[in-house]
PDB file of N, CA and C in Angstrom:
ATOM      1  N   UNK A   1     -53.276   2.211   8.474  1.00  0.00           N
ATOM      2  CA  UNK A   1     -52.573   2.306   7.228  1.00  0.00           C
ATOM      3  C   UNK A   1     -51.074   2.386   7.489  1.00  0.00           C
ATOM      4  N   UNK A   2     -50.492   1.378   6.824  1.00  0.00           N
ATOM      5  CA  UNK A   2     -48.698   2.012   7.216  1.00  0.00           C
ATOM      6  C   UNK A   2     -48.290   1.766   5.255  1.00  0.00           C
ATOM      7  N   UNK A   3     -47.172   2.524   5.289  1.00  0.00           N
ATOM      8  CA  UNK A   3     -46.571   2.761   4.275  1.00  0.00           C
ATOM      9  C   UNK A   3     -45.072   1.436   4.288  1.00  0.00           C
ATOM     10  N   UNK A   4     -45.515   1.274   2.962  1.00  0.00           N
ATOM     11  CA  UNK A   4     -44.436  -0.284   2.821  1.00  0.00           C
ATOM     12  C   UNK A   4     -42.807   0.262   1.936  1.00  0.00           C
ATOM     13  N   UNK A   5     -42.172  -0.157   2.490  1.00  0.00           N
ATOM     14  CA  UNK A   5     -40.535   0.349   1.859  1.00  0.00           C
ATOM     15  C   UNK A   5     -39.813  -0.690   1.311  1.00  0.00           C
ATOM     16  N   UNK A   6     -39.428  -0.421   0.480  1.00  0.00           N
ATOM     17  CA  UNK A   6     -38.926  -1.510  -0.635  1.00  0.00           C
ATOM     18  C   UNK A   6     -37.211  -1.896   0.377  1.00  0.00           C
ATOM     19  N   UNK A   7     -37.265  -3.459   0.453  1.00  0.00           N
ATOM     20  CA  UNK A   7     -35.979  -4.066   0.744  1.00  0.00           C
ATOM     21  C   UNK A   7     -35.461  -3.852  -0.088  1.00  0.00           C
ATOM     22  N   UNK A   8     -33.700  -3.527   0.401  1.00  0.00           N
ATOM     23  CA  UNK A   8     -32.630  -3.501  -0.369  1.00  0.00           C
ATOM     24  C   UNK A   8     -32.096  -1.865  -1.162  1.00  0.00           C
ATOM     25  N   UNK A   9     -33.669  -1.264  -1.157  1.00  0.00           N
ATOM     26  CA  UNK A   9     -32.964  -0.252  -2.375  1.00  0.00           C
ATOM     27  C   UNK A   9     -32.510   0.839  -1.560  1.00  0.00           C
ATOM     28  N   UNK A  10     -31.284   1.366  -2.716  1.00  0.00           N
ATOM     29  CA  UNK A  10     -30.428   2.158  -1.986  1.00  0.00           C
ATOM     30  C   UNK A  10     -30.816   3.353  -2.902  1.00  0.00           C
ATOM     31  N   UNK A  11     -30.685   4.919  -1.882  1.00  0.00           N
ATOM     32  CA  UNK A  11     -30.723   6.191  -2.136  1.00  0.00           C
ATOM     33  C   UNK A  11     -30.067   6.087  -3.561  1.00  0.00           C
ATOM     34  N   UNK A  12     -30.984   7.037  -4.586  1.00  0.00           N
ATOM     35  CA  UNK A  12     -29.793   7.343  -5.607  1.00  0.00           C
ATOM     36  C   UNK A  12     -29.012   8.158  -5.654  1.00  0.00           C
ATOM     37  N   UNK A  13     -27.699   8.251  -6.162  1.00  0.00           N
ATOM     38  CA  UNK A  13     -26.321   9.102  -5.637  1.00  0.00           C
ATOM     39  C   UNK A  13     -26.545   9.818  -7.039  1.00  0.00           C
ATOM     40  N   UNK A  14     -26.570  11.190  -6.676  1.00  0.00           N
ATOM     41  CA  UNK A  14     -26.487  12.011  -8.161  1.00  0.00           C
ATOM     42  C   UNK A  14     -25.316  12.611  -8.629  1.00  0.00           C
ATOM     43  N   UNK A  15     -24.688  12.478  -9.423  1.00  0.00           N
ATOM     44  CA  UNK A  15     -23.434  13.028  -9.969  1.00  0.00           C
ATOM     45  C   UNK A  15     -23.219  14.071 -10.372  1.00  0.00           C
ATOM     46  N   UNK A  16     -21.957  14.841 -10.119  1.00  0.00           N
ATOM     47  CA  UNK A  16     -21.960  16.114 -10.053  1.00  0.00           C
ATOM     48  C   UNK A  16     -20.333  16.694 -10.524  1.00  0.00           C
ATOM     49  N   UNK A  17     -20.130  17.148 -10.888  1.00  0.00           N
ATOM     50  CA  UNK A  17     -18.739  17.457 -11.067  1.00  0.00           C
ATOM     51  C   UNK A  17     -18.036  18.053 -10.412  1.00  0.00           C
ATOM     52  N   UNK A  18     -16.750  17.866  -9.963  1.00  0.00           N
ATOM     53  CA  UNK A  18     -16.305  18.306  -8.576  1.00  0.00           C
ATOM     54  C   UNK A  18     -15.792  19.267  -8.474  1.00  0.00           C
ATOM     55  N   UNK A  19     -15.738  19.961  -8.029  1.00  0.00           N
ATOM     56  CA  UNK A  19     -15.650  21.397  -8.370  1.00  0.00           C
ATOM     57  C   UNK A  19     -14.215  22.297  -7.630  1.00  0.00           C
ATOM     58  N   UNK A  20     -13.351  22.707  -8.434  1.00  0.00           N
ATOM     59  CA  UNK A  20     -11.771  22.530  -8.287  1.00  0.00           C
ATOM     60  C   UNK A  20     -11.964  24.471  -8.271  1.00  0.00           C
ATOM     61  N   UNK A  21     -11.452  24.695  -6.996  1.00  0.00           N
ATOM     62  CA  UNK A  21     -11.531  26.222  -6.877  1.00  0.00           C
ATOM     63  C   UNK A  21     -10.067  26.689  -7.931  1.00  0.00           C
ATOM     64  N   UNK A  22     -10.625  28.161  -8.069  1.00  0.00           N
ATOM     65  CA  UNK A  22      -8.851  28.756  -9.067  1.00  0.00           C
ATOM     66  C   UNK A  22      -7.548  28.532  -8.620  1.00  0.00           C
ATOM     67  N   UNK A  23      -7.680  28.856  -7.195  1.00  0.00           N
ATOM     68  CA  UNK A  23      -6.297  28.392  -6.634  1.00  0.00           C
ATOM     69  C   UNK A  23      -5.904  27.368  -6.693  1.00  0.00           C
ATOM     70  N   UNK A  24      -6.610  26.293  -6.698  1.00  0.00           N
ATOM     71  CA  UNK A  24      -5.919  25.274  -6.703  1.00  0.00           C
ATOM     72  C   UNK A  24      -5.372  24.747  -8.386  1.00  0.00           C
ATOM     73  N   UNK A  25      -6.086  25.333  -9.534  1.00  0.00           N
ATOM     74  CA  UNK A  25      -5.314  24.758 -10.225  1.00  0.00           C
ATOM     75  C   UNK A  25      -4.122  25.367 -10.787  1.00  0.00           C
ATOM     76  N   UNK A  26      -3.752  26.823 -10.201  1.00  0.00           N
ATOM     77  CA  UNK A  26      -2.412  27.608 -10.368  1.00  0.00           C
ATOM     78  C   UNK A  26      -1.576  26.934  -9.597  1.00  0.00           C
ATOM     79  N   UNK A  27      -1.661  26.457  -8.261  1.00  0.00           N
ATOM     80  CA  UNK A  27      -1.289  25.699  -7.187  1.00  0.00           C
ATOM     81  C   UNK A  27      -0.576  24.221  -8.307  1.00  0.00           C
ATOM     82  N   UNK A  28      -1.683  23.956  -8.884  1.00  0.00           N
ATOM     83  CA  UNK A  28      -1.570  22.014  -9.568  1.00  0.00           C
ATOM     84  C   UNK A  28      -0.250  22.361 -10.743  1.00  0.00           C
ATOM     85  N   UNK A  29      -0.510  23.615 -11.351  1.00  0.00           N
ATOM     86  CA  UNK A  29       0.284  23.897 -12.474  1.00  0.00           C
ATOM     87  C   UNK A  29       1.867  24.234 -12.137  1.00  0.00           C
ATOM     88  N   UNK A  30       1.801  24.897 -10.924  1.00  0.00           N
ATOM     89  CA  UNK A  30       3.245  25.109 -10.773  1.00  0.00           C
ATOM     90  C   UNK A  30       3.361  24.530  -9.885  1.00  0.00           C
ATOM     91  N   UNK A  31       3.299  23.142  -9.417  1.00  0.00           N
ATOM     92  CA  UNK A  31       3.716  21.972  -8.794  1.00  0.00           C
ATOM     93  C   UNK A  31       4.196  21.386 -10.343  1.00  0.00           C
ATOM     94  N   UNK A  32       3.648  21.042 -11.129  1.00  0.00           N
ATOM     95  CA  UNK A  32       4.528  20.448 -12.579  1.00  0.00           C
ATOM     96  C   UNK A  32       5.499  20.573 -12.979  1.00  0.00           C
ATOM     97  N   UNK A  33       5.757  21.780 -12.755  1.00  0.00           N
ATOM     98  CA  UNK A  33       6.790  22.536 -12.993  1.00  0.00           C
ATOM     99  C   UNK A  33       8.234  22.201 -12.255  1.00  0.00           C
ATOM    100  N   UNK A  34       8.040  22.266 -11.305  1.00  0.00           N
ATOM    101  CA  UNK A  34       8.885  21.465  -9.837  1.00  0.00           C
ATOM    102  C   UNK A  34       9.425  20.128  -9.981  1.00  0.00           C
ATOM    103  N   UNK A  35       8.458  19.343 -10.756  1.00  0.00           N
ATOM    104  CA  UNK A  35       9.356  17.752 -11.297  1.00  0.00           C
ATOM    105  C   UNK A  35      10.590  17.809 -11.567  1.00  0.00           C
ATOM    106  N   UNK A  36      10.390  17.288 -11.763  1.00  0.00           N
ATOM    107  CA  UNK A  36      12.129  16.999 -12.671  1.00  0.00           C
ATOM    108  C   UNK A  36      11.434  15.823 -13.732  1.00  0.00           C
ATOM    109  N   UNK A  37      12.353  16.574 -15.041  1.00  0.00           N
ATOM    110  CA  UNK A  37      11.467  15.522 -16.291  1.00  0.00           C
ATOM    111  C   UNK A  37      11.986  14.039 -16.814  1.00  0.00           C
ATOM    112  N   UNK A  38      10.542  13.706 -16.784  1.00  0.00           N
ATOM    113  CA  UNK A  38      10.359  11.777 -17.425  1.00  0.00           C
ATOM    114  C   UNK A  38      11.805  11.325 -18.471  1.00  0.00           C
ATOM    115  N   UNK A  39      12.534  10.199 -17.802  1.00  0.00           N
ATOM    116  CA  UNK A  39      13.022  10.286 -18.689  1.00  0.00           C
ATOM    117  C   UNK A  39      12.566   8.434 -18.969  1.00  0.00           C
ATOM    118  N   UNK A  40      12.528   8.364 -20.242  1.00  0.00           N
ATOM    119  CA  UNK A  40      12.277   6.613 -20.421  1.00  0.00           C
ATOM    120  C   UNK A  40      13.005   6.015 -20.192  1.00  0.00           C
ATOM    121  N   UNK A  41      13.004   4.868 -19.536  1.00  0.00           N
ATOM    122  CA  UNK A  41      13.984   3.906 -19.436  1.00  0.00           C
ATOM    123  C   UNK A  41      14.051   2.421 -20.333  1.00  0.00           C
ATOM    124  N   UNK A  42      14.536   1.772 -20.591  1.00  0.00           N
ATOM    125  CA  UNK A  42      15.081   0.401 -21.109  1.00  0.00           C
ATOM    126  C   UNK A  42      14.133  -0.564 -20.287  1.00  0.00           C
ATOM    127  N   UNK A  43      13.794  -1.641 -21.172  1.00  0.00           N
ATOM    128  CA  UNK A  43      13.381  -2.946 -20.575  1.00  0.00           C
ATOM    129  C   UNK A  43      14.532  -3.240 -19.883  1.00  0.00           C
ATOM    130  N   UNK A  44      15.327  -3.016 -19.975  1.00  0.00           N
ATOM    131  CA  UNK A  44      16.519  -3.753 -19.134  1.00  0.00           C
ATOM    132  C   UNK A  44      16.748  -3.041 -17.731  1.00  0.00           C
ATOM    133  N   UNK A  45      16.690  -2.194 -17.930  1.00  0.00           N
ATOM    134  CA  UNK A  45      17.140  -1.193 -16.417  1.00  0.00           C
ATOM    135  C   UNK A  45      15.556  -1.341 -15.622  1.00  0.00           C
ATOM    136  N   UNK A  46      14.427  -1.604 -16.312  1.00  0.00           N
ATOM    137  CA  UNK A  46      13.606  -1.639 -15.805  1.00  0.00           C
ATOM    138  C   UNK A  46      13.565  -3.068 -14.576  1.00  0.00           C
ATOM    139  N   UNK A  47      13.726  -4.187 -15.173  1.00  0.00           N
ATOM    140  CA  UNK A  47      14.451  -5.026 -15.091  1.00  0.00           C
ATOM    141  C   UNK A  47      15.152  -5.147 -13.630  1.00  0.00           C
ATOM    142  N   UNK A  48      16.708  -4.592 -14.270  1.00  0.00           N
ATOM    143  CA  UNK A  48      17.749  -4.914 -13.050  1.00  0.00           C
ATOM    144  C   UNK A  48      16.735  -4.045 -11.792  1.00  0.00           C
ATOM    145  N   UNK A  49      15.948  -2.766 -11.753  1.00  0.00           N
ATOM    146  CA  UNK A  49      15.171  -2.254 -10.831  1.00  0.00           C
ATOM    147  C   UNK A  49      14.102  -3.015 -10.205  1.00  0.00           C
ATOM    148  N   UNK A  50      12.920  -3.639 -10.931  1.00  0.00           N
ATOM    149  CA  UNK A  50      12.876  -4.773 -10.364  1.00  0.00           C
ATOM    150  C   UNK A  50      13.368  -5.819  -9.435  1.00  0.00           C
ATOM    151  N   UNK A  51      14.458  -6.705 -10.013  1.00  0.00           N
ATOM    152  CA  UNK A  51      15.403  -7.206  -9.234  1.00  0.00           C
ATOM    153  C   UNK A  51      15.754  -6.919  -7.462  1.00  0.00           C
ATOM    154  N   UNK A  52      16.184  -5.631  -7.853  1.00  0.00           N
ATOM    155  CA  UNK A  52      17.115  -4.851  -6.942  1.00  0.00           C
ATOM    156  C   UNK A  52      15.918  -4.881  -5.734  1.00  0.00           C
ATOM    157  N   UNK A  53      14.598  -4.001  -6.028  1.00  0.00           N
ATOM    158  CA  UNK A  53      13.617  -4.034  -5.011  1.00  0.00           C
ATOM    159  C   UNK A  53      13.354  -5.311  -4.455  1.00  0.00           C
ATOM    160  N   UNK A  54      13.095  -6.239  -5.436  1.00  0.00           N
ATOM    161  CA  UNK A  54      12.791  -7.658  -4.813  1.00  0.00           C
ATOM    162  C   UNK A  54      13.761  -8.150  -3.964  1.00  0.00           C
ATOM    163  N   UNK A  55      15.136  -7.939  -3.887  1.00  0.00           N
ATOM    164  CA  UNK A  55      16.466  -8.337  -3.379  1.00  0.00           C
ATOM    165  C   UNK A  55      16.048  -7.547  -2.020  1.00  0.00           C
ATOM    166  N   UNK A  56      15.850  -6.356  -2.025  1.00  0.00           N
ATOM    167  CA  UNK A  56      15.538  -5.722  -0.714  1.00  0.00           C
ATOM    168  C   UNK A  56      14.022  -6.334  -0.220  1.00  0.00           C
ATOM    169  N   UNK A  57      13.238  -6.760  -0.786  1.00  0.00           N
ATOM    170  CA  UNK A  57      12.228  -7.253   0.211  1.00  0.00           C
ATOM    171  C   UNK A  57      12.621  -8.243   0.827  1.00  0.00           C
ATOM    172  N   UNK A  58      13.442  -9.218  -0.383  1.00  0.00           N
ATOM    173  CA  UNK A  58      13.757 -10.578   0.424  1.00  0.00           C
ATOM    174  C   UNK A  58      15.045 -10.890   1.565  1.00  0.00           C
ATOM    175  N   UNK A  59      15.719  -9.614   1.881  1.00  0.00           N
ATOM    176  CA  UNK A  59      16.394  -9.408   2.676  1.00  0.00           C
ATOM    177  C   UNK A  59      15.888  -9.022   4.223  1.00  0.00           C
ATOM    178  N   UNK A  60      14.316  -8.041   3.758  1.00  0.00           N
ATOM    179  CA  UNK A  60      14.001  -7.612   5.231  1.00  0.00           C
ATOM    180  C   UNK A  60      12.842  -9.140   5.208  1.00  0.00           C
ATOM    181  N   UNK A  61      12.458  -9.785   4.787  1.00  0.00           N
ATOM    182  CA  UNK A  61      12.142 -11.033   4.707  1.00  0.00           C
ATOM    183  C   UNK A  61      12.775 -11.829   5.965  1.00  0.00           C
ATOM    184  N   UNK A  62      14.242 -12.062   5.310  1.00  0.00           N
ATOM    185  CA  UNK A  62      14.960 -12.727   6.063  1.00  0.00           C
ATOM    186  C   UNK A  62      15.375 -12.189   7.628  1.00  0.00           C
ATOM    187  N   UNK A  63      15.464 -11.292   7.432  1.00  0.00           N
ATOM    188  CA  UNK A  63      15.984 -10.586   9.068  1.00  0.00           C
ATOM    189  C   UNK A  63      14.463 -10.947   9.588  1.00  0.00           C
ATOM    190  N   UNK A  64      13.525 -10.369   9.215  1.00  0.00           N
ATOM    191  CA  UNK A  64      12.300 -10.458  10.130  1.00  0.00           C
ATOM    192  C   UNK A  64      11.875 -12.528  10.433  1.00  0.00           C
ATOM    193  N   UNK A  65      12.173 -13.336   9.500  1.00  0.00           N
ATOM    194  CA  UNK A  65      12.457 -14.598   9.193  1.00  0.00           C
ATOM    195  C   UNK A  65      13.527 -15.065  11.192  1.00  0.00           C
ATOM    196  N   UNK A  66      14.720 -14.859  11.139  1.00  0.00           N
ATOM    197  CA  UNK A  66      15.566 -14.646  12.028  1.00  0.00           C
ATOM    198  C   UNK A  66      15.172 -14.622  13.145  1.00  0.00           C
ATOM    199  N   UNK A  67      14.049 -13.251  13.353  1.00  0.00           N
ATOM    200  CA  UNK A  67      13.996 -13.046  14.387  1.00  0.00           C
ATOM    201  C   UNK A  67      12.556 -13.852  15.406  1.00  0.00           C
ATOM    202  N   UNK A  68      11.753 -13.759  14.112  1.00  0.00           N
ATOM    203  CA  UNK A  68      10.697 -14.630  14.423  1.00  0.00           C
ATOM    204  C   UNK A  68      11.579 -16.443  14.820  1.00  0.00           C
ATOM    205  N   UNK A  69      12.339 -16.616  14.607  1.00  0.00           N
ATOM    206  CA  UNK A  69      12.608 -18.534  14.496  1.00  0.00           C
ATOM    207  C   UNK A  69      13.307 -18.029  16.015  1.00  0.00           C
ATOM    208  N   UNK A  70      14.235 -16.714  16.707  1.00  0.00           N
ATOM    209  CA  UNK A  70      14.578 -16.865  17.818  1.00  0.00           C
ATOM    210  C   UNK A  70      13.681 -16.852  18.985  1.00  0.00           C
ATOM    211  N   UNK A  71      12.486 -16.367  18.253  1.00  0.00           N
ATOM    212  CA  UNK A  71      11.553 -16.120  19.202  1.00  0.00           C
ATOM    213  C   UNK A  71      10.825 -17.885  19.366  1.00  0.00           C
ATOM    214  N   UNK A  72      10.869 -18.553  18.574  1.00  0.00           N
ATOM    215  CA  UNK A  72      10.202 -19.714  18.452  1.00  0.00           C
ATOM    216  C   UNK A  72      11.156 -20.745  19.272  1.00  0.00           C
ATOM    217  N   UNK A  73      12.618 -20.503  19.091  1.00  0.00           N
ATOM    218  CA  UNK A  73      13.539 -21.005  20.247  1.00  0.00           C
ATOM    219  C   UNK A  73      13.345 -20.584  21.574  1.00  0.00           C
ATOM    220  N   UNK A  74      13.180 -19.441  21.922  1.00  0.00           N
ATOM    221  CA  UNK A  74      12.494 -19.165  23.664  1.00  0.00           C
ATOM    222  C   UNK A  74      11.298 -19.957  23.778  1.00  0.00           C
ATOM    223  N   UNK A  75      10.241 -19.943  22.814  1.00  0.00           N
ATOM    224  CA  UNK A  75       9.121 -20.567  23.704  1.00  0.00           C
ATOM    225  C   UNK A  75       9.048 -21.970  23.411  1.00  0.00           C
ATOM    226  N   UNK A  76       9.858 -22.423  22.667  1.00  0.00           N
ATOM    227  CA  UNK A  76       9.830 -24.080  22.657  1.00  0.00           C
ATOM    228  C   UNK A  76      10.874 -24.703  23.879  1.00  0.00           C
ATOM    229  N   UNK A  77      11.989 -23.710  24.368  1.00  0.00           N
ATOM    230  CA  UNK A  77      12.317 -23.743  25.704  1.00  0.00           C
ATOM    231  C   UNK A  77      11.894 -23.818  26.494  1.00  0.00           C
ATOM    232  N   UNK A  78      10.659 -22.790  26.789  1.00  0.00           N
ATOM    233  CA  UNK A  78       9.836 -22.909  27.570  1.00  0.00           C
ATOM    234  C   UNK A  78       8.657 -24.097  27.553  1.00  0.00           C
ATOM    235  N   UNK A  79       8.625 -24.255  26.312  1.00  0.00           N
ATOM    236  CA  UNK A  79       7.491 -25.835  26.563  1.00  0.00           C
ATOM    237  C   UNK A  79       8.060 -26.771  27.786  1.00  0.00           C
ATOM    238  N   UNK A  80       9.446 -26.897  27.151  1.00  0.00           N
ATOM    239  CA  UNK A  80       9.908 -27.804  27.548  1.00  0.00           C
ATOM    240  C   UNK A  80      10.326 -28.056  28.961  1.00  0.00           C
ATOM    241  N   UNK A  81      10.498 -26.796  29.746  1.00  0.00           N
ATOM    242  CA  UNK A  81      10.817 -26.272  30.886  1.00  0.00           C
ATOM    243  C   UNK A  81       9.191 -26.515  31.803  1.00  0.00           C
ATOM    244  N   UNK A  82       8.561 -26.277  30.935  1.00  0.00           N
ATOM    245  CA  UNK A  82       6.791 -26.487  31.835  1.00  0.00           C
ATOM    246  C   UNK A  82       6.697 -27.926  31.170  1.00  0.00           C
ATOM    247  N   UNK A  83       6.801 -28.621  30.263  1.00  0.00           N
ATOM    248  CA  UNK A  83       6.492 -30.147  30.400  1.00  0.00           C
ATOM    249  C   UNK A  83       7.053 -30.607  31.309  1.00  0.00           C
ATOM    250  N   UNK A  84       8.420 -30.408  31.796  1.00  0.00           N
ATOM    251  CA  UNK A  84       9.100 -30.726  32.573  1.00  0.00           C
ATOM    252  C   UNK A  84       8.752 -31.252  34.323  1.00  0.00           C
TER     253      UNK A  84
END
């Protein structure tokens, strides 16, 4: 006699609510406190911020761009030095 086990099925996961000791939510509450408060901003400033980040990616873009193409000048030197 052997016992047959179903392909595929997975353990069921039982749900539970997670359970947040006292300290920690005196801890959560006066961390809030500590912010510094929301202030809204403008589609527009939102905007030029946008911008500004993208301007800095596409800058370390370019340096990393740079350094990779000098590196592609040494070893196409070197092709050429071993075709040689």
């Amino acid at each position: 006699m052997t016992t047959q086990k179903t392909v595929g099925a997975a353990p069921k996961a039982t749900t539970s609510a997670p359970v947040v000791p006292a300290s920690a939510s005196v801890s959560a509450t006066a961390a809030t406190t500590d912010r510094k408060p929301w202030i809204k901003k403008s589609p527009v400033a939102i905007v030029l911020e946008q911008i500004v980040k993208q301007e800095k990616i596409v800058a370390g873009m370019r340096a990393d761009l740079v350094s990779e193409e000098r590196e592609l000048a040494k070893l196409q030197k070197a092709k050429t030095v071993l075709e040689a």
